[in-house]
Protein backbone atom coordinates (compact mmCIF):
# COMPACT_ATOMS: atom_id res chain seq x y z
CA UNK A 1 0.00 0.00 0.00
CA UNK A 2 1.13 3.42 -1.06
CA UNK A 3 2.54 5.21 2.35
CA UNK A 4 -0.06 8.32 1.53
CA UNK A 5 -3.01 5.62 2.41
CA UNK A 6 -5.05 7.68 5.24
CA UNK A 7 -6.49 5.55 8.32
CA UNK A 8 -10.22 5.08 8.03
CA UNK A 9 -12.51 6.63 10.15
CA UNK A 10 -16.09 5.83 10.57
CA UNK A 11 -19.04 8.49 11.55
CA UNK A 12 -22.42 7.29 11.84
CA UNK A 13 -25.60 8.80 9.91
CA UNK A 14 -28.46 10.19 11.43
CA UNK A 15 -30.91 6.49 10.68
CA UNK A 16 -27.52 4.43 12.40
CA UNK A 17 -25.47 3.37 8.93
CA UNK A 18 -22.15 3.79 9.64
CA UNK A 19 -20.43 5.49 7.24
CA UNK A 20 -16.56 4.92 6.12
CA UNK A 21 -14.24 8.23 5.50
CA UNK A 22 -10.66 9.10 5.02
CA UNK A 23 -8.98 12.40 5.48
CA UNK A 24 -5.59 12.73 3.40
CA UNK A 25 -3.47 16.31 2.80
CA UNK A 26 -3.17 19.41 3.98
CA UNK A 27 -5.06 22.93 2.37
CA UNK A 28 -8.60 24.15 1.10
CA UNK A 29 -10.72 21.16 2.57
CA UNK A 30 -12.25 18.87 -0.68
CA UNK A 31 -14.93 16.78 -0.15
CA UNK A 32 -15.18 13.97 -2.94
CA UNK A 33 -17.60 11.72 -3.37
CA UNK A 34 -17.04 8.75 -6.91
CA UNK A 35 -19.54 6.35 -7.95
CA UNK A 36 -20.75 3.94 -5.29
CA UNK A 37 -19.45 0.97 -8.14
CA UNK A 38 -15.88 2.25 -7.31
CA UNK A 39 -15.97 3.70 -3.70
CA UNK A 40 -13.37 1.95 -1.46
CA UNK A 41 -11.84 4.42 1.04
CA UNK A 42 -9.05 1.98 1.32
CA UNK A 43 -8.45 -0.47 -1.54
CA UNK A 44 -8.88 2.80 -4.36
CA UNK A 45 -5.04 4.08 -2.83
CA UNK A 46 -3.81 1.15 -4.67
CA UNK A 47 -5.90 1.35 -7.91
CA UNK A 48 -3.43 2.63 -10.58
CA UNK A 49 -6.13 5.51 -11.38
CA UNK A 50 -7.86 6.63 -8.55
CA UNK A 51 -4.73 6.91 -6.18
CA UNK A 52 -3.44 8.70 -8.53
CA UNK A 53 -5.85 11.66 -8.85
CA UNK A 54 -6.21 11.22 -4.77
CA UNK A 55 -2.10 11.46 -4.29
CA UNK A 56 -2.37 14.71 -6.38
CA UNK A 57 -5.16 15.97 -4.72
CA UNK A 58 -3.69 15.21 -1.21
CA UNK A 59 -0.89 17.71 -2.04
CA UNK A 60 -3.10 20.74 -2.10
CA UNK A 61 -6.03 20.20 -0.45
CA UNK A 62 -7.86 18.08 2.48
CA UNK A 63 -8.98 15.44 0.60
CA UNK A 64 -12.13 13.95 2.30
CA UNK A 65 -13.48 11.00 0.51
CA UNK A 66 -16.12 8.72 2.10
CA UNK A 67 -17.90 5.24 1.08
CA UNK A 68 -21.82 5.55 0.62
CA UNK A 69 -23.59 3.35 2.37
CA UNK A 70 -23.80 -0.09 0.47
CA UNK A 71 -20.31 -0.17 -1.09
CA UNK A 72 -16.57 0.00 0.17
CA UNK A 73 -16.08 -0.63 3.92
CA UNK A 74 -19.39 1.39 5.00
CA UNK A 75 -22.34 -0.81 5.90
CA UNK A 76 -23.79 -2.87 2.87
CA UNK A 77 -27.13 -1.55 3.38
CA UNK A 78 -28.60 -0.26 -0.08
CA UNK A 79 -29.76 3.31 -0.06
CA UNK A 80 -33.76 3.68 -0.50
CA UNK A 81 -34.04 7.53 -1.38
CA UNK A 82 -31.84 10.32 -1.93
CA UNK A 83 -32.64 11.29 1.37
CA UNK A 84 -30.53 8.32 2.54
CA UNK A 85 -27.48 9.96 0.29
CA UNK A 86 -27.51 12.93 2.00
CA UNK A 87 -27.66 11.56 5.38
CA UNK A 88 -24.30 9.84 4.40
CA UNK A 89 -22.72 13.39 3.38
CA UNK A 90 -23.97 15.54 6.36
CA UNK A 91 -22.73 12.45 8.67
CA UNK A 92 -19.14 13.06 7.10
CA UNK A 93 -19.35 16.73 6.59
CA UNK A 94 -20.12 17.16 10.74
CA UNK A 95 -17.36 14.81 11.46
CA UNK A 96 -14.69 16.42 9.76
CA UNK A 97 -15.39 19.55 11.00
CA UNK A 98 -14.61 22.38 7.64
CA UNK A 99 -17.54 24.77 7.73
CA UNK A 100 -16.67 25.60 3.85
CA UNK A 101 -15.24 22.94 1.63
CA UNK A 102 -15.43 22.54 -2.52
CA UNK A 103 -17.34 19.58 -3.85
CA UNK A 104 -16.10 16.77 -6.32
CA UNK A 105 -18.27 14.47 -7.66
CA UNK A 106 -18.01 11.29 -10.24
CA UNK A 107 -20.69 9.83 -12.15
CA UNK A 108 -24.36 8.99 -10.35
CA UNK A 109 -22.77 10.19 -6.81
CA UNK A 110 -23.17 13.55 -8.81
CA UNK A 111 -26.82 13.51 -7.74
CA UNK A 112 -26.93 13.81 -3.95
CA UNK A 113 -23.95 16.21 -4.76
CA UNK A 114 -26.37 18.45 -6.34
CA UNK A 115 -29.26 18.37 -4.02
CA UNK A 116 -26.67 19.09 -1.07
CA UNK A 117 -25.27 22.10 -2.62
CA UNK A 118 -28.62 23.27 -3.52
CA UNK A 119 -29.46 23.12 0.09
CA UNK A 120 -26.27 24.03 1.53
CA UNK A 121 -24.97 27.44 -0.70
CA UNK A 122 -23.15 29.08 2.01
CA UNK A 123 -20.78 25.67 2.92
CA UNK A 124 -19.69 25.31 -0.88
CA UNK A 125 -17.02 27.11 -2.52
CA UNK A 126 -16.40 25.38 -5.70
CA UNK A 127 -18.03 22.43 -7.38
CA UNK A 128 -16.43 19.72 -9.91
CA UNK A 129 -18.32 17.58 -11.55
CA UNK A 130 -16.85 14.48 -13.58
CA UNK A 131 -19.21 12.59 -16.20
CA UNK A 132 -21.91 13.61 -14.21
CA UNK A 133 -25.43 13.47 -15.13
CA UNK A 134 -28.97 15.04 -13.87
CA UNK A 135 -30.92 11.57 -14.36
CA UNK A 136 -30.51 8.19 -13.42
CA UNK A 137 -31.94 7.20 -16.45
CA UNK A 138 -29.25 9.44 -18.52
CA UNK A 139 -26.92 7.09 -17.03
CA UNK A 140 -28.61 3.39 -16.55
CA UNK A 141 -30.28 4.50 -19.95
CA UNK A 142 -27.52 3.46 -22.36
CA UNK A 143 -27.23 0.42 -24.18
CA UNK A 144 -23.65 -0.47 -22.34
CA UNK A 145 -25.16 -0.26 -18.70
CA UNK A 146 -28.32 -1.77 -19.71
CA UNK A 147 -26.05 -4.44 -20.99
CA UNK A 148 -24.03 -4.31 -17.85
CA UNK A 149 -27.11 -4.86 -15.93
CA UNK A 150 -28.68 -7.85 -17.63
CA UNK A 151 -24.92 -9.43 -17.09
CA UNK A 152 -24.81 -8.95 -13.77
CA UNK A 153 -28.25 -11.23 -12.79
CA UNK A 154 -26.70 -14.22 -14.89
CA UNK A 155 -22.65 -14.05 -14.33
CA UNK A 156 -21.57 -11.31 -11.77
CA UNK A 157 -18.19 -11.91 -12.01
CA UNK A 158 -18.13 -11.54 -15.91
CA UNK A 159 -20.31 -8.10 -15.61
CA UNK A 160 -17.59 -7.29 -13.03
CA UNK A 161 -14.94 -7.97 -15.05
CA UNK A 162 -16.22 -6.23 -18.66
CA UNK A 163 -16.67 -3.02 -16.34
CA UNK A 164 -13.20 -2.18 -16.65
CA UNK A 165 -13.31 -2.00 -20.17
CA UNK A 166 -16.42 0.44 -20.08
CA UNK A 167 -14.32 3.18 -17.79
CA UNK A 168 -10.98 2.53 -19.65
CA UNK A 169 -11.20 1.20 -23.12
CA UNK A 170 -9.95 -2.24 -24.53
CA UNK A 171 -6.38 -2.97 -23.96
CA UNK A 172 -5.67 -1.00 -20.77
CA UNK A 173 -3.06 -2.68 -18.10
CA UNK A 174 -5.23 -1.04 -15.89
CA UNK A 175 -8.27 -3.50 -16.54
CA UNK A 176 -6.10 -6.72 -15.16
CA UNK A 177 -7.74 -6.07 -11.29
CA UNK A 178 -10.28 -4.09 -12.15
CA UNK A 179 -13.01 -6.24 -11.76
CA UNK A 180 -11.54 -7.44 -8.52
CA UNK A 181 -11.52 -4.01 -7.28
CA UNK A 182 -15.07 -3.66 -8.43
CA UNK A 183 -16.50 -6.67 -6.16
CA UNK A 184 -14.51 -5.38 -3.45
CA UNK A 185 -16.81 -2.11 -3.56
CA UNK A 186 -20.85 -3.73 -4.24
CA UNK A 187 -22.25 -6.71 -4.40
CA UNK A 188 -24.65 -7.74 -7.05
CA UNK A 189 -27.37 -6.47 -4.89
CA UNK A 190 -26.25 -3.12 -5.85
CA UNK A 191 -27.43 -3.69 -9.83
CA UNK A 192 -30.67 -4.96 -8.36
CA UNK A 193 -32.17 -1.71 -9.33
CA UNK A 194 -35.44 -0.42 -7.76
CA UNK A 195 -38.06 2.29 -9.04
CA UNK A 196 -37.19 5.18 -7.02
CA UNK A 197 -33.66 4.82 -8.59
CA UNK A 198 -34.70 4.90 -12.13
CA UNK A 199 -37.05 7.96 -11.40
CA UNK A 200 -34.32 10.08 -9.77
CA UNK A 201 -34.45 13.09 -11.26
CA UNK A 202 -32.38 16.33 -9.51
CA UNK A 203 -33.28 19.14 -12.11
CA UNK A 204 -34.71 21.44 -9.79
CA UNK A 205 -32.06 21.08 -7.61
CA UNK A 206 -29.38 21.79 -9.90
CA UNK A 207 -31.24 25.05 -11.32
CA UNK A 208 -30.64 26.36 -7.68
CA UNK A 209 -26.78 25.35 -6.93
CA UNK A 210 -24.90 28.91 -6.22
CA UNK A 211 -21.50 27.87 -6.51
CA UNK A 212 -19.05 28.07 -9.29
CA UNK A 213 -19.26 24.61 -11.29
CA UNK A 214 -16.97 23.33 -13.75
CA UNK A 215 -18.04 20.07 -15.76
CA UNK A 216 -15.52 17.64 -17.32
CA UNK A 217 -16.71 14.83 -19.75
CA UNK A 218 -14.46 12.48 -21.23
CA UNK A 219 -14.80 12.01 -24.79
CA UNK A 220 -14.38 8.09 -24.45
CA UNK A 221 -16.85 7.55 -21.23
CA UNK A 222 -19.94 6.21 -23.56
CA UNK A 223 -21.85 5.22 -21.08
CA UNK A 224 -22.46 9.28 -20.18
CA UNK A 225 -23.96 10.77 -23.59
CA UNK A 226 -23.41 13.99 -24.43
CA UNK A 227 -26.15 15.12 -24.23
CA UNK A 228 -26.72 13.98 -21.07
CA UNK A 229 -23.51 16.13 -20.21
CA UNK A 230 -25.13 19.08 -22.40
CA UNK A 231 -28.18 19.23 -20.18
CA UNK A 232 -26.28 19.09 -16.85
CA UNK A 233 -24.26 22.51 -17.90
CA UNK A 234 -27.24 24.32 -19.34
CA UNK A 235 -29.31 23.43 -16.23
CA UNK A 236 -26.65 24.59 -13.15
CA UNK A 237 -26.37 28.57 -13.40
CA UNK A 238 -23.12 29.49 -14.54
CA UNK A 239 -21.75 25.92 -15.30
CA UNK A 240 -18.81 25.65 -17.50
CA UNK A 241 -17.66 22.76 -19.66
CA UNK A 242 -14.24 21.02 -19.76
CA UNK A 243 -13.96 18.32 -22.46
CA UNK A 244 -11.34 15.84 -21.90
CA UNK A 245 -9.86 13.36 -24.16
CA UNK A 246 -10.27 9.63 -23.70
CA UNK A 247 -11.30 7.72 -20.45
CA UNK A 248 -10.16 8.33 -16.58
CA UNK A 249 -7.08 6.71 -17.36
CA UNK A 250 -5.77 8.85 -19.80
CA UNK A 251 -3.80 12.41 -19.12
CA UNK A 252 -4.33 11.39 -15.15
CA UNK A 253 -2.12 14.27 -14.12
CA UNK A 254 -2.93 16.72 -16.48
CA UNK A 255 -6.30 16.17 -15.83
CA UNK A 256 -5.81 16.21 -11.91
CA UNK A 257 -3.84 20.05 -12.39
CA UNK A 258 -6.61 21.53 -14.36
CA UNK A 259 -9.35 20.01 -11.45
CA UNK A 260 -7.11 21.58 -8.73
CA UNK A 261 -6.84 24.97 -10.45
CA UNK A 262 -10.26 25.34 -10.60
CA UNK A 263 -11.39 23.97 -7.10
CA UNK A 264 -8.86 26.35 -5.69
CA UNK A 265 -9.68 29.32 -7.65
CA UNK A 266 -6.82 29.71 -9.77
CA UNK A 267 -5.61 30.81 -12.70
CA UNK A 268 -4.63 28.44 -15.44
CA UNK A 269 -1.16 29.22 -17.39
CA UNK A 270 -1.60 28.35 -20.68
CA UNK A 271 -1.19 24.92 -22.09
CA UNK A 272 2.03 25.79 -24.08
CA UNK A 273 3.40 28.89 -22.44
CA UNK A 274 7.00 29.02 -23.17
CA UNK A 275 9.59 29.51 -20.68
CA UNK A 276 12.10 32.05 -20.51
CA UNK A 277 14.89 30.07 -21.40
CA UNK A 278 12.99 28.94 -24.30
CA UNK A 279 12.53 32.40 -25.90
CA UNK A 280 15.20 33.63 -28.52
CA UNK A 281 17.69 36.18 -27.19
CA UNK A 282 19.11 39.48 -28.94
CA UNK A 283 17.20 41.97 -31.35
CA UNK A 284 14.78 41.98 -33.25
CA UNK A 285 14.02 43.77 -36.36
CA UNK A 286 11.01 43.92 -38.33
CA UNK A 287 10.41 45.13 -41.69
CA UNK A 288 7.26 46.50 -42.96
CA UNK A 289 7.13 46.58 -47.24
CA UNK A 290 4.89 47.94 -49.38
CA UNK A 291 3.93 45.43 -52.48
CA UNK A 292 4.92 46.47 -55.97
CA UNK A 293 1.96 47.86 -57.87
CA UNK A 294 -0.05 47.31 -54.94
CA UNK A 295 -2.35 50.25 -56.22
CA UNK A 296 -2.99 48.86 -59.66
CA UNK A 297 -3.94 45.27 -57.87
CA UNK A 298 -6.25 46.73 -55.44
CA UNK A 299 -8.10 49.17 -58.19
């Protein structure tokens, strides 16, 4: 295990689920909540791609991440509302203590992340949003996770194992343990979707979020459409869009500099700003020349 791995904590929410956290770094506090398919407080320090956006967050902020309830090392019990969601958050967000924090959310764990900044404007300074959607059904409404799905009640460990594929593309080291990692975070209980989480819908929630919000989609994360993506920055007020080549794997620390600048409010250099030492030295000289019969041309 990577020596940055942070002990994990536990906090319990307000109905009794206790609820698994880390806190990692030093800085602006971040509170950062992934897909419940990929939360592990502990195990994710290892995974080649989310330790490595967590290490680089952990150098410039408080990185608080936490396990919603039903996947990682919180209590498997499988969240029946929203409501539920939130309970998780506030349970973390009273524990660690920061009465202002930015927000950083991945996939569906964007929804609770918009109904608690909705309800909470004055805590939230900044909020990022990965492949995040407004609908459930934007997400569990493409033909790969409806795929995903139907795999899942015949041969969990197969779904399990093409899920890699779906986040990373075909041919990526990174999909070796990936499926491992993925049964380590839900069971197949988790897929066993109910009504309420097909109908959850946090529109009217997002049309009242207050806080600066920047939007990244990958170009090669199918299973969020863009349009799905288009609909999420035309509904927050003032949302921006980031496009970002490829899958989470891809341009990890790029990626993870251009996240950081905007949760902490700064500005961006340019992509390709020369340095100094990179700039010619002496004088210059420019000449200016009018064009032979230039007149005649122009008449």
């Amino acid at each position: 295990m990577p020596s940055m791995e942070p002990e994990v904590r536990y906090c319990t929410a307000a109905d009794g689920v206790r609820i698994a956290y880390t806190v990692s770094g030093e800085g602006p506090p971040l509170l950062m909540a992934v897909d419940p398919l990929s939360s592990h407080v502990q195990l994710e320090w290892s995974h080649p791609t989310s330790g490595a956006v967590q290490r680089e967050y952990a150098r410039r902020n408080t990185l608080i991440r936490y396990d919603p309830r039903g996947s990682g090392l919180s209590d498997r019990i499988i969240s029946t509302s929203i409501e539920e969601s939130l309970m998780d958050i506030d349970a973390v967000v009273e524990r660690a203590g920061f009465d202002q924090f930015a927000l950083n959310s991945v996939l569906s764990a964007t929804l609770p992340m918009i109904v608690y900044a909705a309800r909470n404007p004055e805590r939230i300074t900044r909020f990022l949003i990965v492949d995040g959607i407004l609908k459930m059904r934007d997400l569990l409404g493409t033909s790969q996770a409806q795929a995903l799905i139907a795999a899942a009640k015949t041969d969990w460990f197969l779904a399990t194992e093409t899920i890699g594929y779906i986040a990373f593309g075909a041919g990526r080291d990174v999909n070796a343990n990936h499926g491992a990692y993925i049964r380590a975070c839900i069971g197949p209980e988790s897929l066993d979707l109910t009504e309420w989480v097909l109908q959850t819908d946090v529109t009217e929630y997002a049309r009242q979020v207050k806080a600066p919000t920047l939007v990244m989609k990958h170009t090669g994360i199918a299973i969020v459409t863009m349009e799905a993506t288009k609909d999420l920055v035309a509904t927050i007020p003032n949302a921006k869009l980031l496009m970002l080549e490829g899958t989470f794997v891809d341009n990890i620390e790029e990626t993870a500099a251009r996240a950081l600048s905007f949760i902490n409010d700064e500005a961006e250099a340019p992509a390709s700003s020369p340095r100094a030492s990179d700039l010619p030295s002496g004088t210059a000289i420019i000449l200016f020349a009018d064009i032979v019969d230039s007149t005649a041309l122009t008449e």
